[in-house]
Protein backbone atom coordinates (compact mmCIF):
# COMPACT_ATOMS: atom_id res chain seq x y z
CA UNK A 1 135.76 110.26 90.60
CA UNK A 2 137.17 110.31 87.02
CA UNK A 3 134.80 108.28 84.64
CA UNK A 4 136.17 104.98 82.64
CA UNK A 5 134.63 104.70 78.97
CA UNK A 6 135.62 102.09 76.51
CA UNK A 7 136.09 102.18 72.87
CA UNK A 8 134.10 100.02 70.05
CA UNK A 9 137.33 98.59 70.21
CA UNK A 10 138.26 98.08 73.79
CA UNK A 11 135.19 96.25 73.84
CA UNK A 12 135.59 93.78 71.02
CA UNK A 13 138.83 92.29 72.34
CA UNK A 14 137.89 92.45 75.85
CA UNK A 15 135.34 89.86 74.72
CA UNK A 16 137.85 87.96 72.18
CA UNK A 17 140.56 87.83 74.41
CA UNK A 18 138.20 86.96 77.48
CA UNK A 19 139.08 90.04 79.37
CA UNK A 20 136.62 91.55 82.31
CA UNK A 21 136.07 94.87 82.94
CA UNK A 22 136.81 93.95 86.54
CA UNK A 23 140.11 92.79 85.25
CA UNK A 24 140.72 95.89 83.33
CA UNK A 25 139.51 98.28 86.31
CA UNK A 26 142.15 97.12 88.88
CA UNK A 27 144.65 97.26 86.71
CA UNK A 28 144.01 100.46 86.05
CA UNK A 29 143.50 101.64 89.73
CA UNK A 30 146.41 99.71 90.92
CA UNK A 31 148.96 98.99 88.11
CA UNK A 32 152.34 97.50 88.59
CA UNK A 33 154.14 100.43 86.50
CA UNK A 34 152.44 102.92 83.77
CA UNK A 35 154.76 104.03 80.48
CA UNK A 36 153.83 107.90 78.84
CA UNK A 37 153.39 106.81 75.08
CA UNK A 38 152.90 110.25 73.79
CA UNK A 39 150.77 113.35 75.15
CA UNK A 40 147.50 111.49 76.70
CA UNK A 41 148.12 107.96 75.74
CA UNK A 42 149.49 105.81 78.76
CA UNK A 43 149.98 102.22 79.37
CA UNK A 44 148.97 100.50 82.22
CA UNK A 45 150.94 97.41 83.19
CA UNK A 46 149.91 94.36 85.76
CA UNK A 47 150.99 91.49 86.62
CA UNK A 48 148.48 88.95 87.12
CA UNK A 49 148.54 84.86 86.65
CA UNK A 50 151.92 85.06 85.81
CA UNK A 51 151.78 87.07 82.54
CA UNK A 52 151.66 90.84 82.21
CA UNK A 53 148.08 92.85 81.00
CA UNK A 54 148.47 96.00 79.01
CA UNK A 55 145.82 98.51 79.06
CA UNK A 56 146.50 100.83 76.80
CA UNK A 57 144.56 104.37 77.99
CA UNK A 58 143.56 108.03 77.26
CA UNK A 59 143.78 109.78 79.76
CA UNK A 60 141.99 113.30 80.19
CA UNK A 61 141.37 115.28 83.27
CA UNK A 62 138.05 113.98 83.52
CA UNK A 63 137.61 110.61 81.86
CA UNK A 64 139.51 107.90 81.10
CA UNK A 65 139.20 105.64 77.94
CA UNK A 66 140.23 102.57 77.30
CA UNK A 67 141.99 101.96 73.62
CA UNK A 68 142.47 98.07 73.90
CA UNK A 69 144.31 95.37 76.24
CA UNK A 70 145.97 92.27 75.76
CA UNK A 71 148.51 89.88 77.40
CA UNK A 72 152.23 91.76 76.41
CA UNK A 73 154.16 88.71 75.50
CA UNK A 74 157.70 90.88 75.48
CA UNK A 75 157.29 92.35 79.23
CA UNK A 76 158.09 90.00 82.35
C-alpha cells in the first residue's frame, strides 16, 4: 500500500477551506479524471456536491504527498 503524507501546507488549507482527509483520500483513490502537470506532480479531480475538488499530488513510487486542494472554480 503506497503511503499518503501531507504538506505544512496541505494541512493548513485543508483546515481553512474545511476539507477532510476522508474527503481528500477518496478522491484520490477514486478520482473522476487525473491531469500530468509536469514529471511527478498530478492532479486529482472529483466531482462531489456539485463542484469539482482538486488535489494537487506528488506522486513517487512509494508515497504520495499531498501539495494542497481546493474547490476549481474553472472545471465543471
Amino acid at each position: 500500500m503506497t503511503s499518503i503524507h501531507y504538506t505544512k501546507h496541505a494541512l493548513d488549507v485543508l483546515k481553512e477551506r474545511k476539507l477532510s482527509k476522508e474527503l481528500i483520500e477518496s478522491a484520490m483513490a477514486s478520482p473522476d479524471w487525473k491531469e500530468q502537470v509536469s514529471g511527478e506532480i498530478w492532479c486529482i479531480f472529483k466531482r462531489t456536491s456539485g463542484r469539482v475538488l482538486r488535489v494537487v499530488i506528488k506522486d513517487r513510487r512509494d508515497s504520495l504527498t499531498v501539495v494542497t486542494a481546493y474547490f476549481d472554480r474553472r472545471k465543471v
